[in-house]
N, C-alpha and C. Protein backbone atom coordinates (compact mmCIF):
# COMPACT_ATOMS: atom_id res chain seq x y z
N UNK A 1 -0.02 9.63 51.00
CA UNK A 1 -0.94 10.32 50.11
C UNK A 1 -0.20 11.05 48.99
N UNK A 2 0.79 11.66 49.24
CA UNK A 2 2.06 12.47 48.52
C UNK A 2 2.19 11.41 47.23
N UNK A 3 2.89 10.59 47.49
CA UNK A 3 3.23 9.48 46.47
C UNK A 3 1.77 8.83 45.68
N UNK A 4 0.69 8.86 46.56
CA UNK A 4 0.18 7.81 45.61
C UNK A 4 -0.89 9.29 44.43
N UNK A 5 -0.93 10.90 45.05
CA UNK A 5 -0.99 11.48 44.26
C UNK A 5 0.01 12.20 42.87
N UNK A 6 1.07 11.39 43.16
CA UNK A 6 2.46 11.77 42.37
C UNK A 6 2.46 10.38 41.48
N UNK A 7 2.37 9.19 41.94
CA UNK A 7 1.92 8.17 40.99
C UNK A 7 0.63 8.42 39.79
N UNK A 8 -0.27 8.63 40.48
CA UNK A 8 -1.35 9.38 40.14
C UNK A 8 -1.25 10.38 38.77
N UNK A 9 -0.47 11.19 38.78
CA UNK A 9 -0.25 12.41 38.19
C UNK A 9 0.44 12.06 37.04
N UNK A 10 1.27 10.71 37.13
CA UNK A 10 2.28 9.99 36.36
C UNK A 10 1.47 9.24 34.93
N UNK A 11 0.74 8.70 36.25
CA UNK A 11 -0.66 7.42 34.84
C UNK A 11 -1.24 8.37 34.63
N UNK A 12 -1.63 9.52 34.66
CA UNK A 12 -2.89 10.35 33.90
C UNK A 12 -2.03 10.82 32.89
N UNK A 13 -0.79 11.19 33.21
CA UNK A 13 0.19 11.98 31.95
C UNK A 13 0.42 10.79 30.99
N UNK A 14 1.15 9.77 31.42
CA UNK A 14 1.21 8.20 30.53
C UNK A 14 -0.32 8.44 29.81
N UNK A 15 -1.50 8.15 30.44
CA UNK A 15 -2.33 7.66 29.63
C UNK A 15 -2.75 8.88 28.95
N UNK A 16 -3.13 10.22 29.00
CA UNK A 16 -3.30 11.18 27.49
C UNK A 16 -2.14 11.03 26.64
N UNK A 17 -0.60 10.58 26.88
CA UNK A 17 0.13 10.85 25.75
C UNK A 17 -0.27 9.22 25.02
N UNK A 18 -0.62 8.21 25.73
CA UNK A 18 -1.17 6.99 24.62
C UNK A 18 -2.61 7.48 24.17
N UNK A 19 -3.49 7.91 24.61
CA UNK A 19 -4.36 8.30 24.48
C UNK A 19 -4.21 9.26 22.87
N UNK A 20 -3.36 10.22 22.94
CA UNK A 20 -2.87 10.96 21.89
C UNK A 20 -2.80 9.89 20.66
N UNK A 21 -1.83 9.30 20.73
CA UNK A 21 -1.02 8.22 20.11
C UNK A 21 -2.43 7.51 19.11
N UNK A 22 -3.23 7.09 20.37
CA UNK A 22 -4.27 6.46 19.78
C UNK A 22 -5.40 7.19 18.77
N UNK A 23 -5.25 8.37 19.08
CA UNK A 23 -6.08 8.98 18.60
C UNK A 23 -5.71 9.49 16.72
N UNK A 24 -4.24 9.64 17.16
CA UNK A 24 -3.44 9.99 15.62
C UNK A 24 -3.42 8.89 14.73
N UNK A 25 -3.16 7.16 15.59
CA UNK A 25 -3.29 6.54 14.43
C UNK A 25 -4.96 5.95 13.91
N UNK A 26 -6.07 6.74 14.64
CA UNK A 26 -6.94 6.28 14.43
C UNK A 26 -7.55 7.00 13.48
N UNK A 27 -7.30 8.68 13.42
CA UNK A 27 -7.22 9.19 12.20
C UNK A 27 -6.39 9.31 11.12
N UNK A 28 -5.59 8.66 11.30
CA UNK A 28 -4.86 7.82 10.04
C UNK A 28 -5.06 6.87 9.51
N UNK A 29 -6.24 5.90 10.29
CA UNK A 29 -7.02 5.00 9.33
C UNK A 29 -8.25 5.00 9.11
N UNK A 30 -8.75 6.36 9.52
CA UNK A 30 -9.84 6.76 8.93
C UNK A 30 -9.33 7.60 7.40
N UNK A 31 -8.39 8.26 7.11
CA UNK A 31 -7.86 8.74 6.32
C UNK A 31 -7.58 7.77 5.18
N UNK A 32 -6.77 6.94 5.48
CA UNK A 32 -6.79 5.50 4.72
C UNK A 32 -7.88 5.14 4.42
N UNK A 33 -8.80 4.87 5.16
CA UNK A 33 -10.35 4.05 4.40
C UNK A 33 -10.50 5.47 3.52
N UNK A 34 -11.00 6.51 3.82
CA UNK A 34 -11.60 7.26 3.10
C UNK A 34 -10.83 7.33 1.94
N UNK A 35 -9.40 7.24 1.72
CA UNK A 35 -8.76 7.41 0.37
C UNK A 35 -8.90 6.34 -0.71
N UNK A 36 -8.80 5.06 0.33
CA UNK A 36 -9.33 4.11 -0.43
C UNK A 36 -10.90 3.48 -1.07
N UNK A 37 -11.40 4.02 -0.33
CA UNK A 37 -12.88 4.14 -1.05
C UNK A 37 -13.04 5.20 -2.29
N UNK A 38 -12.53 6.69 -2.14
CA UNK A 38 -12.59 7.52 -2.62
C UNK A 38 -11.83 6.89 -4.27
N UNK A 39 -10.66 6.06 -4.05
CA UNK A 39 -10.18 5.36 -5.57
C UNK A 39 -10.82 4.46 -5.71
N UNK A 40 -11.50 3.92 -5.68
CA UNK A 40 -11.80 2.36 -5.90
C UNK A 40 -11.27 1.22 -5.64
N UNK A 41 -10.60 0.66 -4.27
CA UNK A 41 -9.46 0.04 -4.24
C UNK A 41 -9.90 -0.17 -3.04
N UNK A 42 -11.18 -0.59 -2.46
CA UNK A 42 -11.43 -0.50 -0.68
C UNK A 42 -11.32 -2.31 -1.24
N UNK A 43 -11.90 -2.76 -2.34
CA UNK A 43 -11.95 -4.42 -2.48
C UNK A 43 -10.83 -5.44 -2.80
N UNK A 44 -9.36 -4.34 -2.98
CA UNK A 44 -8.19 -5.12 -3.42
C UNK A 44 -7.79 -5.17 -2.22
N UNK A 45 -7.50 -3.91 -1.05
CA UNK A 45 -7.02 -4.43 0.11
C UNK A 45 -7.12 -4.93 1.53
N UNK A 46 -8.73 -5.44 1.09
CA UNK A 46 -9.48 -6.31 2.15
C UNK A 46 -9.49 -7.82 2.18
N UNK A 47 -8.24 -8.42 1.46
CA UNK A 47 -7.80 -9.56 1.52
C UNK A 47 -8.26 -10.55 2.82
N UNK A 48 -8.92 -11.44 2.48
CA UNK A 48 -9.41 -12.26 4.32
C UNK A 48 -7.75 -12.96 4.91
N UNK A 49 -6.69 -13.73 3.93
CA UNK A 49 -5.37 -14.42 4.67
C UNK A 49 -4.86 -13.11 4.74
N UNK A 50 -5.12 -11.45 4.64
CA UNK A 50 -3.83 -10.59 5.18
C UNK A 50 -4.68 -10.76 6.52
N UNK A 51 -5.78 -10.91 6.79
CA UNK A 51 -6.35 -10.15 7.96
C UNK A 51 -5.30 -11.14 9.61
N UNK A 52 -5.09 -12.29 9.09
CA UNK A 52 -4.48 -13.51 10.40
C UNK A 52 -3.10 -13.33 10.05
N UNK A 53 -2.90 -12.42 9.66
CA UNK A 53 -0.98 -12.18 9.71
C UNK A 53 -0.46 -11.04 10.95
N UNK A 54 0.20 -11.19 11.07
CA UNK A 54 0.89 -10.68 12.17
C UNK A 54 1.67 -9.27 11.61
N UNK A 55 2.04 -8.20 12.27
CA UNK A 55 2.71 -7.09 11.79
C UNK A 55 3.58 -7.13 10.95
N UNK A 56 4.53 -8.28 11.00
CA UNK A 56 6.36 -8.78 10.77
C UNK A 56 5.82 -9.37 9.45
N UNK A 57 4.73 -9.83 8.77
CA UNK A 57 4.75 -10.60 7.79
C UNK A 57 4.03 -9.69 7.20
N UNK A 58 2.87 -8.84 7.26
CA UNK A 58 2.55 -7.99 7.06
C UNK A 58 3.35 -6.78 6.00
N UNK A 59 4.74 -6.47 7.02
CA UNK A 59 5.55 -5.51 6.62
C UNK A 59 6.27 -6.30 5.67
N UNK A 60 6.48 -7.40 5.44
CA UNK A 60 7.55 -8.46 5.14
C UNK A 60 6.92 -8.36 3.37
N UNK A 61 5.79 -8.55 3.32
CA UNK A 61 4.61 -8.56 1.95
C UNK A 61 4.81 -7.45 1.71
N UNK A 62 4.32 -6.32 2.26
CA UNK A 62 4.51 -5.27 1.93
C UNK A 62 6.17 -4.49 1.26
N UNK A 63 7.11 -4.98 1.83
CA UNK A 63 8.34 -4.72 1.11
C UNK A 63 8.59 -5.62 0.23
N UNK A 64 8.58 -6.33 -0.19
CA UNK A 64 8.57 -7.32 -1.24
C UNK A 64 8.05 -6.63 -2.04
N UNK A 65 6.51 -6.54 -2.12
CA UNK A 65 6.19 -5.42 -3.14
C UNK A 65 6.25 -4.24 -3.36
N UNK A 66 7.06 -3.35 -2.81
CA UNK A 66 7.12 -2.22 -2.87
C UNK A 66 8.58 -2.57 -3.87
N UNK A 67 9.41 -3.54 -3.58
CA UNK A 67 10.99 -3.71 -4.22
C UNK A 67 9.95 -3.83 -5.62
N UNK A 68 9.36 -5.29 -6.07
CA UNK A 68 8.80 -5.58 -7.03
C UNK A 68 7.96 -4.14 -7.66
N UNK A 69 7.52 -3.62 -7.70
CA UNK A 69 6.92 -2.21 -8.18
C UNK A 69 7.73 -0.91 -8.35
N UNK A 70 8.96 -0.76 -7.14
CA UNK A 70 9.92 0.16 -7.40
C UNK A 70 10.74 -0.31 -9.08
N UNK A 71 10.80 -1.74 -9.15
CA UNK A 71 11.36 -1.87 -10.45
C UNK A 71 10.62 -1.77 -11.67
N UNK A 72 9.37 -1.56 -11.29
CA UNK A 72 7.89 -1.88 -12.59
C UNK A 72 8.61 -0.10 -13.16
N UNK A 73 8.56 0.77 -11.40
CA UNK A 73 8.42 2.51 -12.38
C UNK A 73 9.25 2.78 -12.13
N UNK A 74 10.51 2.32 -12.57
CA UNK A 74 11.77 3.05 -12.57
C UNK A 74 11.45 3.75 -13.83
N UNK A 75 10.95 3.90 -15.05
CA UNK A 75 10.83 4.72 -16.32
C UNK A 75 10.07 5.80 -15.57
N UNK A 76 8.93 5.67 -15.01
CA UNK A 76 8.27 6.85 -14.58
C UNK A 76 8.60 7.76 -13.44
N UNK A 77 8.46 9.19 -13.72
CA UNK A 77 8.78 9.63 -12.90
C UNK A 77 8.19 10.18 -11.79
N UNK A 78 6.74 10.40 -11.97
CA UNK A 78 5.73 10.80 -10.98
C UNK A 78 5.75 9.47 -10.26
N UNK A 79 5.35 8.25 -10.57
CA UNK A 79 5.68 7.31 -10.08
C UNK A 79 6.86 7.10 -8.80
N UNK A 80 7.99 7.24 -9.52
CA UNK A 80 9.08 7.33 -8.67
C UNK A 80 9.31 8.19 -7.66
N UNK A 81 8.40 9.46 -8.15
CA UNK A 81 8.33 10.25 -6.57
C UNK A 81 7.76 9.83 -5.51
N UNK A 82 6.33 9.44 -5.97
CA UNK A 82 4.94 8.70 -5.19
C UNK A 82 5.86 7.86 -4.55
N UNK A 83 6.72 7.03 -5.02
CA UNK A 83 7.39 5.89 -4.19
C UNK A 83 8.39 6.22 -3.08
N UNK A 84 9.24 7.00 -3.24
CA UNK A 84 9.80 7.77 -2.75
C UNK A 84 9.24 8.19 -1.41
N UNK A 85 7.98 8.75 -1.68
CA UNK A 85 7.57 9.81 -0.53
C UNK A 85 6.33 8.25 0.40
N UNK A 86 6.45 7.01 -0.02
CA UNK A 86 5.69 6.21 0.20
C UNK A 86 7.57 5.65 1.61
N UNK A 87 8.09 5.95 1.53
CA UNK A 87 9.02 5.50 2.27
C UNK A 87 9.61 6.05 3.68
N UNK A 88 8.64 6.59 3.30
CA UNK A 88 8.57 7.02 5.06
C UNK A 88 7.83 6.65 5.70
N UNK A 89 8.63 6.45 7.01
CA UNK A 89 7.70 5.38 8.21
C UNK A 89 6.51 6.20 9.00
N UNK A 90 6.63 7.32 9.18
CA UNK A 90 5.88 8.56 9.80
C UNK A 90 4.62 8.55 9.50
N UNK A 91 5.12 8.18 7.74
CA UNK A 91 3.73 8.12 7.22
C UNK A 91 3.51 6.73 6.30
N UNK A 92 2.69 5.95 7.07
CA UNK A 92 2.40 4.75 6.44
C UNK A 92 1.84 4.71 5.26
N UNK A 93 0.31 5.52 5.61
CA UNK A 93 -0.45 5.87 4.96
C UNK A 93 -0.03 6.45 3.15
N UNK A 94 1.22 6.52 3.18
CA UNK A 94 1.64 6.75 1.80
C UNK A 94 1.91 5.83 0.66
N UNK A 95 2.22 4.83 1.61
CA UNK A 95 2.45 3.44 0.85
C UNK A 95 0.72 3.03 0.07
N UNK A 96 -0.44 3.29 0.85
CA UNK A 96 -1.31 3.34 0.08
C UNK A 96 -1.62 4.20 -0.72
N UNK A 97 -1.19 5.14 -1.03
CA UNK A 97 -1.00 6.30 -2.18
C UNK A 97 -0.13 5.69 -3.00
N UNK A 98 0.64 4.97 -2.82
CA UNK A 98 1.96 4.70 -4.00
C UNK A 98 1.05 3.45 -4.50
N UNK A 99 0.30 2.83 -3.68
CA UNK A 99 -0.51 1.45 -4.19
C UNK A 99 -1.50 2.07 -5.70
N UNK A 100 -2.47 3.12 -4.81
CA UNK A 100 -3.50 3.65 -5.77
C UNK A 100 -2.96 4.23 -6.79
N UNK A 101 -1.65 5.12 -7.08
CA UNK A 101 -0.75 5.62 -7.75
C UNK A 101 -0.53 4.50 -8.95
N UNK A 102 -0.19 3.56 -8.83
CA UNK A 102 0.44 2.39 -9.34
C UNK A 102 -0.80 1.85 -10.12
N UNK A 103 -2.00 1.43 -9.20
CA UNK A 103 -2.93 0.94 -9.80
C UNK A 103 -3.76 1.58 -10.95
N UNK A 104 -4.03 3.38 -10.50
CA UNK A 104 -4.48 3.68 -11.47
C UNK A 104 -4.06 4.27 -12.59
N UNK A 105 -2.22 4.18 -12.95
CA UNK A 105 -1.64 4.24 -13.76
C UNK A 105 -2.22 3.16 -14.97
N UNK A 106 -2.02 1.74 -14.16
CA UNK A 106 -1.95 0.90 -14.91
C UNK A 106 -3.71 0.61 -15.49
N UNK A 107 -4.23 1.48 -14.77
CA UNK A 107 -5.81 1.14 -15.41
C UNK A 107 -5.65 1.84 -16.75
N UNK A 108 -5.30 2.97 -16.64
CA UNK A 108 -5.13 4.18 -17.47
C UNK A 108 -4.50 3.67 -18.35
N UNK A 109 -3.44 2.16 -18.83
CA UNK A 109 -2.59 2.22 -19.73
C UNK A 109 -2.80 0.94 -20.62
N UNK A 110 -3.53 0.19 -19.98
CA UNK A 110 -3.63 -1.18 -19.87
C UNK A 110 -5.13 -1.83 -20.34
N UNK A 111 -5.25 -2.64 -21.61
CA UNK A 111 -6.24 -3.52 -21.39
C UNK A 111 -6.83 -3.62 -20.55
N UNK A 112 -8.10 -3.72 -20.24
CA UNK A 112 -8.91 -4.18 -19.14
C UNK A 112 -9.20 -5.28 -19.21
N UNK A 113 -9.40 -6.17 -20.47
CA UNK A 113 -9.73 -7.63 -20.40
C UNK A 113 -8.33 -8.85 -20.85
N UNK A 114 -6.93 -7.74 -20.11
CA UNK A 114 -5.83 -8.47 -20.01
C UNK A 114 -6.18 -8.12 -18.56
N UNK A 115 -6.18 -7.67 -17.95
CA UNK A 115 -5.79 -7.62 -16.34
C UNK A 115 -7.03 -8.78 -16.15
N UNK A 116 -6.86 -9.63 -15.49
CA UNK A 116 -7.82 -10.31 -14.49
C UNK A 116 -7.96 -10.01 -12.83
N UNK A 117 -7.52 -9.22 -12.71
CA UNK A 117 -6.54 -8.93 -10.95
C UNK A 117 -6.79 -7.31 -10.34
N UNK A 118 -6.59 -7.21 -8.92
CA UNK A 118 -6.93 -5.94 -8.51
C UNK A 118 -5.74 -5.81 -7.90
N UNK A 119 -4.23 -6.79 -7.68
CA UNK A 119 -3.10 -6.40 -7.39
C UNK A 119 -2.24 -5.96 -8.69
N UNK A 120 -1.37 -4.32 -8.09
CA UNK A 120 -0.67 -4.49 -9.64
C UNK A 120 0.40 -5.17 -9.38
N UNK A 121 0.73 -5.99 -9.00
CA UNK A 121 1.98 -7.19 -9.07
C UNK A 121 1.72 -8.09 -9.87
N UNK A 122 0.41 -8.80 -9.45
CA UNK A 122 -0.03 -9.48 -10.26
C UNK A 122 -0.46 -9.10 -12.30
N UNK A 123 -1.26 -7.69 -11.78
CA UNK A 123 -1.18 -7.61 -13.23
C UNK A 123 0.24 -7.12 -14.21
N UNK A 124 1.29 -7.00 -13.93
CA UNK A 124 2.32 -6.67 -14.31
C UNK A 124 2.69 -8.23 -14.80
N UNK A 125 3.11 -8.85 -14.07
CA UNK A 125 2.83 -10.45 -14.27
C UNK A 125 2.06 -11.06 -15.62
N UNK A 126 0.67 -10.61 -15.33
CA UNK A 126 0.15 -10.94 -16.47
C UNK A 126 0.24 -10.22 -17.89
N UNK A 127 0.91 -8.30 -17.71
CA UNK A 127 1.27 -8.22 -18.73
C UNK A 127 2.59 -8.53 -19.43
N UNK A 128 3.52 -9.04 -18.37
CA UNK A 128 4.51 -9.15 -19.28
C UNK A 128 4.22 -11.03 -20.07
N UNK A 129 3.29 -11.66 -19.04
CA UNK A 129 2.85 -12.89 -19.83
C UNK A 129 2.63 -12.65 -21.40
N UNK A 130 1.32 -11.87 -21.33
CA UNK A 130 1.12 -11.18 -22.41
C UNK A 130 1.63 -10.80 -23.27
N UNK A 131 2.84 -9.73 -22.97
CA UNK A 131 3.73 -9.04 -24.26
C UNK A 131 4.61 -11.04 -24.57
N UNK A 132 4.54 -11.45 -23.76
CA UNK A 132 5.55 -12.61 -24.44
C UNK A 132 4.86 -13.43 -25.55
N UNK A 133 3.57 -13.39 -24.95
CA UNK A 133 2.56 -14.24 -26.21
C UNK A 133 2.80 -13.51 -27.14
N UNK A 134 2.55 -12.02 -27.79
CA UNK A 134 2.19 -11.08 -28.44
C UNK A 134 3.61 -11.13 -29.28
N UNK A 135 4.56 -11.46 -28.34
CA UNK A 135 5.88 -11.35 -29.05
C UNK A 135 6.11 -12.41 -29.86
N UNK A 136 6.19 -13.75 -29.43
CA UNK A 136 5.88 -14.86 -29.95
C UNK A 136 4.94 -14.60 -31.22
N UNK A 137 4.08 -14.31 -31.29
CA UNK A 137 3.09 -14.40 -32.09
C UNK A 137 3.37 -13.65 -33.34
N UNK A 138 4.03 -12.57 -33.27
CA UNK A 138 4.70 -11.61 -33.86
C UNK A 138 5.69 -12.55 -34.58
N UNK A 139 6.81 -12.93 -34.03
CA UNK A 139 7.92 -13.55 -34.64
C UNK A 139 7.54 -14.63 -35.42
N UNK A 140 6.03 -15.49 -35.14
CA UNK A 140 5.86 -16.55 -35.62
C UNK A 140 5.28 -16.14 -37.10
N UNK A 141 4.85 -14.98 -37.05
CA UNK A 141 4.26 -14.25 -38.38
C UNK A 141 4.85 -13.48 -39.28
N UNK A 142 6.76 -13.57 -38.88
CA UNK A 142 7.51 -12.73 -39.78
C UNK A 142 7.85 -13.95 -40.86
């Protein structure tokens, strides 16, 4: 009886500290939805092919673009903090702050009927397409 109330005592402690666990990252993605609704940005990162990816490819996309965007705001500096403080693992949830950060920079700076896109990777892409036409076009008119 000793042991199987000492086993006992073991799984109830195991399961409130997952229990905990569960509970922190569940208000951390309630925090996440709400931030992302609150910007406008609940429809860029509801992608249907992220949803059948696995964690490892997941994170794999996700650093890729974080490299690709760390190089977009190396000029900026609020930017570069946002990114910065998006690099901590503790807090995931920052990396979507450095997303909305990014995005609504570029709303703020940018054509709206040059962007076609709700990723800013993509629209960076399309503006430097852009400045190349613009440049071209320029040189063809000196």
């Amino acid at each position: 009886m000793d042991s199987l109330q000492k086993k006992m005592r073991n799984l109830e402690r195991d399961y409130y500290q997952l229990r905990e666990q569960v509970m922190t990252a569940k208000a951390g993605w309630c925090a996440v939805m709400r931030m992302v609704k609150d910007n406008g940005v609940e429809r860029c990162l509801h992608c249907r092919e992220l949803a059948y990816m696995d964690g490892d490819a997941l994170r794999l996309i996700s650093d890729k673009t974080l490299g690709t965007l760390s190089l977009a705001v190396a000029d900026n500096e609020y930017l570069r903090d946002v990114l910065r403080l998006s690099e901590d693992p503790k807090h995931p949830e920052r990396k979507i702050q450095f997303y909305i950060a990014v995005y609504q920079h570029l709303r703020e700076r940018i054509c709206q009927d040059i962007i076609h896109t709700n990723d800013p990777v993509e629209a960076i892409e399309q503006m430097e397409i852009e400045l190349g036409r613009l440049t071209e076009e320029l040189t063809t008119h000196k």
